[in-house]
Every structure is written in C-alpha cells, then in structure tokens.
N, C-alpha and C. Protein backbone atom coordinates (compact mmCIF):
# COMPACT_ATOMS: atom_id res chain seq x y z
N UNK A 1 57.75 -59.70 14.83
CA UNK A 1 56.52 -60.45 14.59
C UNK A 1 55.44 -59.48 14.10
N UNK A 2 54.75 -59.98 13.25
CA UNK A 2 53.94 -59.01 12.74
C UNK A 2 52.44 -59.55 13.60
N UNK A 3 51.58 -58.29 14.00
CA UNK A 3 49.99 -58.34 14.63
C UNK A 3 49.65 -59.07 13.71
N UNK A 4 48.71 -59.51 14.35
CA UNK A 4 47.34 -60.38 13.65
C UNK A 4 46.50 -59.79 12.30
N UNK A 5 46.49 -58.33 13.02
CA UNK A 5 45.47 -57.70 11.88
C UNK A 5 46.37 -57.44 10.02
N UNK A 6 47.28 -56.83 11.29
CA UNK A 6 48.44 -56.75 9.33
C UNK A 6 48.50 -57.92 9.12
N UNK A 7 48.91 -59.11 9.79
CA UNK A 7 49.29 -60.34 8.71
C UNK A 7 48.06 -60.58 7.79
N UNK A 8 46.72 -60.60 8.64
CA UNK A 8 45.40 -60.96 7.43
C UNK A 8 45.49 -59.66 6.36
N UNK A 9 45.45 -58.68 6.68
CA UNK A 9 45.75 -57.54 5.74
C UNK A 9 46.60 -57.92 4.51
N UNK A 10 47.86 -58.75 5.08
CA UNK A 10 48.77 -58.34 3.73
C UNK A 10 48.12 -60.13 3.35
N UNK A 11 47.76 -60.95 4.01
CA UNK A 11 47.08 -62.55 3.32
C UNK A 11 46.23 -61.71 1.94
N UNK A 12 45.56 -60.77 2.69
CA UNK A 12 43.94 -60.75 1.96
C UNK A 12 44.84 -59.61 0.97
N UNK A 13 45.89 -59.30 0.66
CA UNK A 13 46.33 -58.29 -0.07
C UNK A 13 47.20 -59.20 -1.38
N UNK A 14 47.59 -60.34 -0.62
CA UNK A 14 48.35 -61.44 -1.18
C UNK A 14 47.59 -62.32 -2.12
N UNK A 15 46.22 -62.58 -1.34
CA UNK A 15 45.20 -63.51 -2.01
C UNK A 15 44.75 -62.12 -3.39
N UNK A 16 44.48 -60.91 -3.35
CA UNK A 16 43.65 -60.19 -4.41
C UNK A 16 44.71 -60.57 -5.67
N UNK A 17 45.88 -59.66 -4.90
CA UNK A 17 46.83 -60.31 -6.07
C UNK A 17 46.70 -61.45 -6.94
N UNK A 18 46.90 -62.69 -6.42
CA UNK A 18 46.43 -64.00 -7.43
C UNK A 18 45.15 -64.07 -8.13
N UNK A 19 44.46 -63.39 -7.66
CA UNK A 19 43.26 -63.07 -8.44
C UNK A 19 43.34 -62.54 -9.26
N UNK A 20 43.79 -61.58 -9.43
CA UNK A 20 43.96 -60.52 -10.64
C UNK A 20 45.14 -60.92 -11.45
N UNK A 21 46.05 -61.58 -11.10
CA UNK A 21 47.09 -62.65 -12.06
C UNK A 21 46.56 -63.52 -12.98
N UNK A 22 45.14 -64.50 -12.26
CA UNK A 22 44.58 -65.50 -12.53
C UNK A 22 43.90 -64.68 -13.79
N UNK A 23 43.31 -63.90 -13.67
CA UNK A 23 42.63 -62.89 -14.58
C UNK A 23 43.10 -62.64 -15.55
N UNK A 24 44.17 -61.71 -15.53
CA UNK A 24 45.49 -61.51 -16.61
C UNK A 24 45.63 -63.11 -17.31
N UNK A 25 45.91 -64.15 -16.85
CA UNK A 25 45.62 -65.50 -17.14
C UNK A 25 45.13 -65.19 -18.04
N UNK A 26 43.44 -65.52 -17.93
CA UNK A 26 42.28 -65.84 -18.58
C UNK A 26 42.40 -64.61 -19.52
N UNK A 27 42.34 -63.44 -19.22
CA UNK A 27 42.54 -62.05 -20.51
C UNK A 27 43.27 -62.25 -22.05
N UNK A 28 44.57 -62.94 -21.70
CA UNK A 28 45.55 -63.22 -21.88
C UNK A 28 45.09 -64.47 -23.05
N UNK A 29 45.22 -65.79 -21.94
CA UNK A 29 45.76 -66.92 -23.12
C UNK A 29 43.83 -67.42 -23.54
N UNK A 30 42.58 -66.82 -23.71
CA UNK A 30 41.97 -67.06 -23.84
C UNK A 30 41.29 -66.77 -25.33
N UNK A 31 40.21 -67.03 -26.38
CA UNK A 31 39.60 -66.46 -27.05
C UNK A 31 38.15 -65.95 -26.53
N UNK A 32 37.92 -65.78 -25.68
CA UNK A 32 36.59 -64.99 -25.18
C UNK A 32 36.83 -63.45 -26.24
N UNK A 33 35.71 -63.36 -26.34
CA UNK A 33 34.98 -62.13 -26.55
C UNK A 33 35.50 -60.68 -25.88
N UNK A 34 36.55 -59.71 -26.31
CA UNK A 34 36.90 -58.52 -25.51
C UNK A 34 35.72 -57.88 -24.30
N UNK A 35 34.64 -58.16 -24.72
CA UNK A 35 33.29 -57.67 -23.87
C UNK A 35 33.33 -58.36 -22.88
N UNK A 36 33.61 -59.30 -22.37
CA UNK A 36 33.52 -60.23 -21.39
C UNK A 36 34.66 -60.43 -20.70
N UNK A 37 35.49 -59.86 -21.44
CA UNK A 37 37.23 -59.81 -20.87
C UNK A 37 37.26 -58.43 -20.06
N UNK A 38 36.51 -57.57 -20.63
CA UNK A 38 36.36 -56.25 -20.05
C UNK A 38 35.22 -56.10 -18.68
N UNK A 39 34.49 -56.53 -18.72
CA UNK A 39 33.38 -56.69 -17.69
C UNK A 39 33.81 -57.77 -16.37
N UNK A 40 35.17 -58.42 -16.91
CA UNK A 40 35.35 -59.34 -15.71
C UNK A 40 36.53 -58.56 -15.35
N UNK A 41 37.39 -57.31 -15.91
CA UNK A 41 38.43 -56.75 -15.69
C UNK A 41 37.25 -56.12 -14.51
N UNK A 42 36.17 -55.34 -14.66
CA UNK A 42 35.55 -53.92 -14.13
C UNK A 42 35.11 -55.07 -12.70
N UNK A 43 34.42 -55.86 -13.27
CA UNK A 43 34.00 -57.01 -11.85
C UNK A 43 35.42 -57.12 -10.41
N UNK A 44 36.08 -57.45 -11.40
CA UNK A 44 37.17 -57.61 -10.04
C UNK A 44 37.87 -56.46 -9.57
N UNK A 45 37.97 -55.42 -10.27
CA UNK A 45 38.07 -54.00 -9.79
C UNK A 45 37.05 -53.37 -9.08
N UNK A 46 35.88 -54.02 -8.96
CA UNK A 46 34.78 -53.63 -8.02
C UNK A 46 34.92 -54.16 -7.21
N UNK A 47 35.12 -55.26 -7.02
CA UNK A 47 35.23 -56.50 -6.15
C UNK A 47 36.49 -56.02 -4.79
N UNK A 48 37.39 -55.48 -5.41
CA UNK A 48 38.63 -54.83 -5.08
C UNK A 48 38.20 -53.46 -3.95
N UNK A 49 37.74 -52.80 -4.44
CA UNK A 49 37.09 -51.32 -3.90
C UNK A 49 35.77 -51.94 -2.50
N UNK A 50 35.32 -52.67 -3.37
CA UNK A 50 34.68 -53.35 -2.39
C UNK A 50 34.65 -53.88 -0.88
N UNK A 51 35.50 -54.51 -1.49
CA UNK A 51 36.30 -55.40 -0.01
C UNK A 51 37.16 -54.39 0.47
N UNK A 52 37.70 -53.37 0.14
CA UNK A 52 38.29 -52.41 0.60
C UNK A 52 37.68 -52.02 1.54
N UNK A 53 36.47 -51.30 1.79
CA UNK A 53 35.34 -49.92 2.24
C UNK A 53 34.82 -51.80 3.20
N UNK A 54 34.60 -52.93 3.28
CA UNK A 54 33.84 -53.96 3.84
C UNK A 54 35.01 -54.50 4.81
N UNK A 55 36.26 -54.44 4.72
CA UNK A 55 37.35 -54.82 6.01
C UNK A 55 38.25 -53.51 6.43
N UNK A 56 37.63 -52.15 5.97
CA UNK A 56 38.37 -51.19 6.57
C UNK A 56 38.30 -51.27 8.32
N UNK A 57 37.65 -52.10 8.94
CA UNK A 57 37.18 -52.77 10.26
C UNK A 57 38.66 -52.60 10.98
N UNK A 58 39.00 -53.49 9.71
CA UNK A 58 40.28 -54.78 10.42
C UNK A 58 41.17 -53.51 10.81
N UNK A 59 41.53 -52.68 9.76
CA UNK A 59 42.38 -51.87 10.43
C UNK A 59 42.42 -50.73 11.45
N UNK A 60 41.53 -51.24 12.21
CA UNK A 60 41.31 -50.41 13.11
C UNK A 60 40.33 -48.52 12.68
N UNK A 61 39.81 -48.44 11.45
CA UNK A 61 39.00 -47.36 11.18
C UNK A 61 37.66 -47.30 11.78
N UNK A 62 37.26 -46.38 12.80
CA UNK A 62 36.16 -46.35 13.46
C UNK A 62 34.73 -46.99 12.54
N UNK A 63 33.63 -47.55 13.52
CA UNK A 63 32.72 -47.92 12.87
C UNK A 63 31.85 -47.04 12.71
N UNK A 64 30.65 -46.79 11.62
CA UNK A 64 29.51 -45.53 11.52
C UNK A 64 28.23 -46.64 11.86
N UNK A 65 28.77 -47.69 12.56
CA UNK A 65 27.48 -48.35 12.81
C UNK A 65 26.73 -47.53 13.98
N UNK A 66 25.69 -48.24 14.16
CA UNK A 66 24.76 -47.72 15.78
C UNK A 66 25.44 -48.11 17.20
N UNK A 67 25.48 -46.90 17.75
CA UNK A 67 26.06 -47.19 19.07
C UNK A 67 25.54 -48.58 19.69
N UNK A 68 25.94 -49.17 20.50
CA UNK A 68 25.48 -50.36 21.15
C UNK A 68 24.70 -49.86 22.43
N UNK A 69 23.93 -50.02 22.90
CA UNK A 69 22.44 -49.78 23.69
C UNK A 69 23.24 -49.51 25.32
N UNK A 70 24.17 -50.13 25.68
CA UNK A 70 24.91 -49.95 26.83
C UNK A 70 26.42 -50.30 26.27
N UNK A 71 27.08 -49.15 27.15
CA UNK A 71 28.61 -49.19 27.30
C UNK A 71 29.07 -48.62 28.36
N UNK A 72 30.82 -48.61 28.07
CA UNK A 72 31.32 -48.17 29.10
C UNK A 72 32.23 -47.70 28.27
N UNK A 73 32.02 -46.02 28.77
CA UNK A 73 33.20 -45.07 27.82
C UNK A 73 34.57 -45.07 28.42
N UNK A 74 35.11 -45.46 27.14
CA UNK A 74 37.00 -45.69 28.09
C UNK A 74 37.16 -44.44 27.04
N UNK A 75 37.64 -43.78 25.69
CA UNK A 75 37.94 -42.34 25.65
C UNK A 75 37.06 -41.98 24.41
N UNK A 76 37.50 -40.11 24.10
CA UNK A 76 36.83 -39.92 23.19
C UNK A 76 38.02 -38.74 22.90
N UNK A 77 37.72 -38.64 21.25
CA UNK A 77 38.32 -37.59 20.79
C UNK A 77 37.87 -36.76 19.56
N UNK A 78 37.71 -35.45 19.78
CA UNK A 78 37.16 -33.94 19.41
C UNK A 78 37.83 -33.84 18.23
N UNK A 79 36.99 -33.82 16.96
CA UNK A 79 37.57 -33.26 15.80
C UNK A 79 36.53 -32.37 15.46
N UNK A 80 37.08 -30.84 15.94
CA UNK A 80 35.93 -29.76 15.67
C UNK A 80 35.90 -29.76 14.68
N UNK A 81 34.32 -29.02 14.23
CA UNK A 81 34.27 -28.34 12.92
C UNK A 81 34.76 -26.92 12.35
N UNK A 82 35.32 -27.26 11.15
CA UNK A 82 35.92 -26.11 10.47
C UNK A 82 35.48 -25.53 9.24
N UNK A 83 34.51 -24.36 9.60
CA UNK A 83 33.82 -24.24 8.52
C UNK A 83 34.39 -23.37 7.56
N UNK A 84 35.56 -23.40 7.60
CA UNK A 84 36.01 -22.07 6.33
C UNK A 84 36.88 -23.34 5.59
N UNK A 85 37.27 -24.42 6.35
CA UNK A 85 37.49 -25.61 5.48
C UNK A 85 36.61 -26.59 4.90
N UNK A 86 35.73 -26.33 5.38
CA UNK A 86 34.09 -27.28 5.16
C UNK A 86 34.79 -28.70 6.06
N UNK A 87 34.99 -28.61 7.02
CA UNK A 87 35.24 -29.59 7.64
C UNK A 87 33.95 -29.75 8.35
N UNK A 88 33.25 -30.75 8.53
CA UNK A 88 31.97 -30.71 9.69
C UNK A 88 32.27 -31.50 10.93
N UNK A 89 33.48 -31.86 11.23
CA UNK A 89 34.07 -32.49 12.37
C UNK A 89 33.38 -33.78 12.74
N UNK A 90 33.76 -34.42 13.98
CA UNK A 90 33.17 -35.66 14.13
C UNK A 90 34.16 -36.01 15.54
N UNK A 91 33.37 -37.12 16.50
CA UNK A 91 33.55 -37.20 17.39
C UNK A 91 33.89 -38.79 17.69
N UNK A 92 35.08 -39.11 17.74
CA UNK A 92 35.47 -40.72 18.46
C UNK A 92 35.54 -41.05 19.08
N UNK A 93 34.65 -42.52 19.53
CA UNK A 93 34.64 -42.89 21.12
C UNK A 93 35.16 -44.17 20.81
N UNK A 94 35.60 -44.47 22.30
CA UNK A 94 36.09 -45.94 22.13
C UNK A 94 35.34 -46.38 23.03
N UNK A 95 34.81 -47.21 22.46
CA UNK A 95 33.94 -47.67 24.22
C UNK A 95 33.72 -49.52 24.12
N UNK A 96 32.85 -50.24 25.42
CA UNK A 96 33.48 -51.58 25.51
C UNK A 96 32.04 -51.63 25.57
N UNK A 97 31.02 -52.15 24.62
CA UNK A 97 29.81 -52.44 24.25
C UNK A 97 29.14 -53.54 25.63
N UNK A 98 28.33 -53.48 26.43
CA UNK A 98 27.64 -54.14 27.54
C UNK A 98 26.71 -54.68 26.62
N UNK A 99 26.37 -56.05 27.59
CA UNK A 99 24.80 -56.59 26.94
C UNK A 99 25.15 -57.99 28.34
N UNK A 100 23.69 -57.27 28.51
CA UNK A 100 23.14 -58.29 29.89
C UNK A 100 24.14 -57.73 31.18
N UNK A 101 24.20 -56.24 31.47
CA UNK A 101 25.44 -55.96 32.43
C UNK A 101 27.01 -56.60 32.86
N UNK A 102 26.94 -57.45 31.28
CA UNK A 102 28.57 -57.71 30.94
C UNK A 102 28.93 -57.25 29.57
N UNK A 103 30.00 -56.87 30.23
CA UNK A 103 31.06 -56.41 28.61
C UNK A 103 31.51 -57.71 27.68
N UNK A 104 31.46 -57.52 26.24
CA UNK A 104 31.63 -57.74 25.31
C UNK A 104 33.07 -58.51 25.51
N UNK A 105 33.67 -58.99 24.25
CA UNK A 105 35.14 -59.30 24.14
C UNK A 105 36.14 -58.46 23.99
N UNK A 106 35.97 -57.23 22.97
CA UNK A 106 36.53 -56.35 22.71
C UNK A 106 35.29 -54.76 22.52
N UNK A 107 36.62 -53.83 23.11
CA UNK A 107 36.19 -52.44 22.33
C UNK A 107 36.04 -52.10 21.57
N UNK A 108 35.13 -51.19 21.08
CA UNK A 108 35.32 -50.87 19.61
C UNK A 108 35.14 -49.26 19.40
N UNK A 109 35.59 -48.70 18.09
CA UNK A 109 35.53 -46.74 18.03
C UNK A 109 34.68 -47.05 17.10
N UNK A 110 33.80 -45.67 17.34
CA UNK A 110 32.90 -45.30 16.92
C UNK A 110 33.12 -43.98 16.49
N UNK A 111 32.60 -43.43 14.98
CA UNK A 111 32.53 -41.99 14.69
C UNK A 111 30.94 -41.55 14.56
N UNK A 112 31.09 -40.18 15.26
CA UNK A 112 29.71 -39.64 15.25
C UNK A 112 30.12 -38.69 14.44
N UNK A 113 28.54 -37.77 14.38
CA UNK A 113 28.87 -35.95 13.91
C UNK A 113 28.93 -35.78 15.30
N UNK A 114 29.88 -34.56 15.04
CA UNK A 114 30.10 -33.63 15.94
C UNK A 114 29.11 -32.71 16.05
N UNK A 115 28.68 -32.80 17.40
CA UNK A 115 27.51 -31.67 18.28
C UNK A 115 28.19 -30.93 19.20
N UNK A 116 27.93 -30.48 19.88
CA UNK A 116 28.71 -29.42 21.13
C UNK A 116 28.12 -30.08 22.55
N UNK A 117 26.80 -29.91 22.05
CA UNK A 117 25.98 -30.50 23.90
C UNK A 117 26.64 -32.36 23.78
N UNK A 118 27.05 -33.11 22.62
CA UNK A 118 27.94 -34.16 23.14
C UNK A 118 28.84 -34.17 23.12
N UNK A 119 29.75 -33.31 22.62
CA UNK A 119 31.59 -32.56 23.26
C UNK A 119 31.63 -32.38 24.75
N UNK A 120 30.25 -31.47 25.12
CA UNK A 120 30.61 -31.67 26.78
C UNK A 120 29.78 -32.86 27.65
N UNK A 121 28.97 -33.02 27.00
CA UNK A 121 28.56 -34.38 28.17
C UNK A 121 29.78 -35.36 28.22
N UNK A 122 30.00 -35.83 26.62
CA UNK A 122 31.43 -36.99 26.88
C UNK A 122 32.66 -36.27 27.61
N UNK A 123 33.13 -35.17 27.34
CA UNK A 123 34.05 -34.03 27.61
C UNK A 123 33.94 -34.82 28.95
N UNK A 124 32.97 -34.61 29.57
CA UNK A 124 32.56 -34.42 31.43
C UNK A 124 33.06 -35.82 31.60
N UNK A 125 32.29 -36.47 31.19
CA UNK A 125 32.53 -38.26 31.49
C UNK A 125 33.97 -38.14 31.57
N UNK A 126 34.84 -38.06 29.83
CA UNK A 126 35.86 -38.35 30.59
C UNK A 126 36.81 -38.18 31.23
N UNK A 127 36.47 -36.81 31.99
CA UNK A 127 37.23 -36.30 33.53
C UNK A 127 36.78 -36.90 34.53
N UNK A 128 35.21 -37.66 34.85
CA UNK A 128 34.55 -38.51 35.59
C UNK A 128 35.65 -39.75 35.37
N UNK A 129 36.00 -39.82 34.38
CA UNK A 129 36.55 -41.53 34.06
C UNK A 129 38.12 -41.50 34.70
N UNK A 130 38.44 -39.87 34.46
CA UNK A 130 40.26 -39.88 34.72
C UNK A 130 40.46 -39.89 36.53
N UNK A 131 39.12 -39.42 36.72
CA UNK A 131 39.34 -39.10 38.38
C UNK A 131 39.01 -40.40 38.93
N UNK A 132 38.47 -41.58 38.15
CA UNK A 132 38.37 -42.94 38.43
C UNK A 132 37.22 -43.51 39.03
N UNK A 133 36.10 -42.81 38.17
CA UNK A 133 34.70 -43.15 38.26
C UNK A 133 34.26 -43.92 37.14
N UNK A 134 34.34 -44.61 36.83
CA UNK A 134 34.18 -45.56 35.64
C UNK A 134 32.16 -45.11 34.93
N UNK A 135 32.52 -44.95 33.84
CA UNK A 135 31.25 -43.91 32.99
C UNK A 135 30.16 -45.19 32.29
N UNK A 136 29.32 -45.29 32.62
CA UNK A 136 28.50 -46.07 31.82
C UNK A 136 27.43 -45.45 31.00
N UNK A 137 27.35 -45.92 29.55
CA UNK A 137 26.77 -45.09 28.67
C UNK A 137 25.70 -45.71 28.17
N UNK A 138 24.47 -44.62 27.94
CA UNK A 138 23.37 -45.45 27.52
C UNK A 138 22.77 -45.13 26.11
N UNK A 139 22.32 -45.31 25.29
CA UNK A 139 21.52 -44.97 24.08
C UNK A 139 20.15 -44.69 24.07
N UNK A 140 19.48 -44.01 23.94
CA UNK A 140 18.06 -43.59 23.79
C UNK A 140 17.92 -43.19 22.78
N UNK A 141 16.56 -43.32 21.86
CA UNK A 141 16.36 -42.42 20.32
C UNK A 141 15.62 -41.14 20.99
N UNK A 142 16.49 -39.76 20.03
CA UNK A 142 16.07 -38.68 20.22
C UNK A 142 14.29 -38.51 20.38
N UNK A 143 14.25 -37.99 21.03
CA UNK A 143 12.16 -37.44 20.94
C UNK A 143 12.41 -36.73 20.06
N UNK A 144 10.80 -36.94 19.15
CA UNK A 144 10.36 -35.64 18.55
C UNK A 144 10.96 -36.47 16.67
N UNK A 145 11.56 -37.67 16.61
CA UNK A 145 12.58 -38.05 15.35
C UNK A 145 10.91 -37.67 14.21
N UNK A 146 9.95 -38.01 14.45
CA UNK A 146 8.98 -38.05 13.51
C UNK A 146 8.73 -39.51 12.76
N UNK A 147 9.32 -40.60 12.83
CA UNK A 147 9.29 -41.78 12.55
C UNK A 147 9.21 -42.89 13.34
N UNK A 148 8.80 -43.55 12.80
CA UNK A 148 8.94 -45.24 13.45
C UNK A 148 10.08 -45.58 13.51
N UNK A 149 10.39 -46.34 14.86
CA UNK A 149 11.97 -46.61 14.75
C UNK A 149 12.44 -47.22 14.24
N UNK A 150 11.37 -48.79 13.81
CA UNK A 150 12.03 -49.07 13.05
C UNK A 150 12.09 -49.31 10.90
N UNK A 151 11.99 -48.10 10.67
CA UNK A 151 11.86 -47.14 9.47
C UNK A 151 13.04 -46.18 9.26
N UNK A 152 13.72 -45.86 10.41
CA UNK A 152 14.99 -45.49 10.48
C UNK A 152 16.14 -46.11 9.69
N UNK A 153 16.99 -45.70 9.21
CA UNK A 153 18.35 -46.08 8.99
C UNK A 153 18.93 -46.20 10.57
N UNK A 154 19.89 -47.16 10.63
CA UNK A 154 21.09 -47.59 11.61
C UNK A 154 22.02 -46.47 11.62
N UNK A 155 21.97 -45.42 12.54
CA UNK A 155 22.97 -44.31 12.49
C UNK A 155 22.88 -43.74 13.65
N UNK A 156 23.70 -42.80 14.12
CA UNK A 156 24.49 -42.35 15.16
C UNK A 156 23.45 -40.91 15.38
N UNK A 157 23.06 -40.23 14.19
CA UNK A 157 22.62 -38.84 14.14
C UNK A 157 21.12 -38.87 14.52
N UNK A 158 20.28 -40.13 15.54
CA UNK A 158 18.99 -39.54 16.16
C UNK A 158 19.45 -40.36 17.35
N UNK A 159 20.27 -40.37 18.11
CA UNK A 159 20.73 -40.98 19.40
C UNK A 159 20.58 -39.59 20.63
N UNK A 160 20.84 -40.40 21.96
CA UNK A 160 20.94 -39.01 23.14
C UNK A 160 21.45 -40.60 23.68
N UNK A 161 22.95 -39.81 24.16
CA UNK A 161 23.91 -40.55 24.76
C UNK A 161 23.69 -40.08 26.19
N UNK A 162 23.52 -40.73 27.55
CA UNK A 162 23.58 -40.29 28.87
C UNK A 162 24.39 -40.96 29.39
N UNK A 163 25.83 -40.23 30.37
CA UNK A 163 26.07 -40.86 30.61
C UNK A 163 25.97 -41.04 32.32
N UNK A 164 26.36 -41.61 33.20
CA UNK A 164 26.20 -42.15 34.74
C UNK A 164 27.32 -42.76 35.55
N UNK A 165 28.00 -42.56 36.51
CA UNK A 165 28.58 -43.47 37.11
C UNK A 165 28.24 -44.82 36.99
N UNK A 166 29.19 -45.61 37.08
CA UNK A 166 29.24 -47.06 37.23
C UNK A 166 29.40 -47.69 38.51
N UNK A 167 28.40 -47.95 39.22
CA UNK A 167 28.43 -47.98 40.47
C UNK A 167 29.76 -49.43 41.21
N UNK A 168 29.91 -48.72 42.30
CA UNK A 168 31.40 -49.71 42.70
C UNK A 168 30.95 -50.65 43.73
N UNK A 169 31.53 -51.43 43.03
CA UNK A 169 31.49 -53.16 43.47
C UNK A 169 31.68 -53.59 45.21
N UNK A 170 30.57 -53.49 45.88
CA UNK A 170 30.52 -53.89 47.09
C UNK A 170 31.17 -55.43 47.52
N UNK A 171 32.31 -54.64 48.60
CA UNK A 171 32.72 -56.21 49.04
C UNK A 171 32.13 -56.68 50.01
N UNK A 172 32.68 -57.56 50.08
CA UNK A 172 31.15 -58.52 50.81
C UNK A 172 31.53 -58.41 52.40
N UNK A 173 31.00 -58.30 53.33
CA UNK A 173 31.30 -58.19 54.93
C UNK A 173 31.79 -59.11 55.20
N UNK A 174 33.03 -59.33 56.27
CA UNK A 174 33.66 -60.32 56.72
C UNK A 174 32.70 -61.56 57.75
C-alpha cells in the first residue's frame, strides 16, 4: 500500500503530466502565434518549479517558517558548519506546536541556522527529554533586533528558544 503523502505526490505528478500533454495539444494542432505558444510553454514550466518549492511540505522537507510560540521538543539534529566546504550548517527540530496548552494535530521539522549556544541548550533538552522529562519550548524575539516586530520578515534567525520542564500531571487523591 502506498502512504498518503506519495500517493498525492505521484496524483499531483500524474495531474502535471496531463497538463503539459494538454499543452503539447494546443502547441501542436493549433495556429496561434509561436510567441504565445512559447510563453505558455515558459508559464507552465514555471508553474511546474513552482508547485515544486510550494508542496516540498508534503514530503516531509523541514519548514523555514517561524517557530510556533509554544512547543514540545520531541528531537533535534546537528548539521555543523563546515567552513572549508562553505557549508554554514543548520539545525532540525521536530517539535509538536502548543496553542492554548494543547498540542496541535501533528508535528512538524523545522530548519534553523546553526548557532552553538542553540546546539547546547537543545543538545541539553534532549538528554532532559531521553531521561523522561518531557521539554517545553518557548519563542521570544531576540533583544536589541533594532526593529519593530512587526516589520520583520517571518524567520527563525531573531528568535531565543528557552527551554523548561513540562511539569507532570498530578493525580488526583483518592
């Protein structure tokens, strides 16, 4: 059985196809103008690239959106920087987005730049998380950004991630 995500993958891979057949079509058995045959070739080849980089989602490729304001870090993983490769590294979290002190439906990864002082704060968390302290994560905008916040771009690089125990669920007295 094929997942959910590949089957829409190969639908939406299935559907471009007929599009660009339909095209060849019209290229083909039409008298339009080569200029207009050419500009609807470049249109749907944009269109193509497009939707590419707009459902790279589906397949599971981390998001560069803004962290979500509360979470709960389930892992992260260290891609140092390598500067004799010009690599500038970057840091993946997976975490389960809170709002209103409930979690979301699903998790989602996130890529940052890689810093060092957040290699070891998350680092810490998630040995806090393996020893079975469950990590709750918060978002704050850096001090000092020089702007209005909201004048900012949506990005990862003026955040200060803290993270905290998740405090454990009192049972109730007999």
């Amino acid at each position: 059985m094929i997942p959910a995500v590949s089957s829409q993958l190969l639908l939406l891979s299935i559907a471009y196809a007929l599009l660009a057949f339909l095209l060849l079509i019209l290229c083909l058995g039409t008298r339009w103008h080569w200029g207009l045959k050419a500009s609807l070739v470049v249109l749907v080849s944009g269109f193509y690239v497009f939707s590419f980089q707009t459902f790279r989602g589906l397949a599971g490729w981390p998001a560069e959106d803004e962290l979500p304001r509360q979470f709960v870090l389930l892992s992260a993983v260290f891609d140092e920087p390598s500067p004799g490769r010009g690599h500038p590294g970057a840091i993946f979290l997976w975490v389960h987005p809170m709002k209103d002190d409930a979690p979301l439906a699903m998790p989602r990864q996130f890529k940052l730049p890689y810093e060092k002082d957040l290699h070891r704060i998350l680092g810490d968390g998630i040995k806090k998380a393996r020893d079975g302290n469950t990590q709750l994560g918060e978002t704050e905008p850096k001090r000092g950004t020089g702007s209005l916040p909201w004048l900012r771009p949506a990005s990862n690089d003026k955040v200060e991630i803290k993270l905290r125990d998740l405090p454990r669920a009192q049972l109730p007295e007999k």
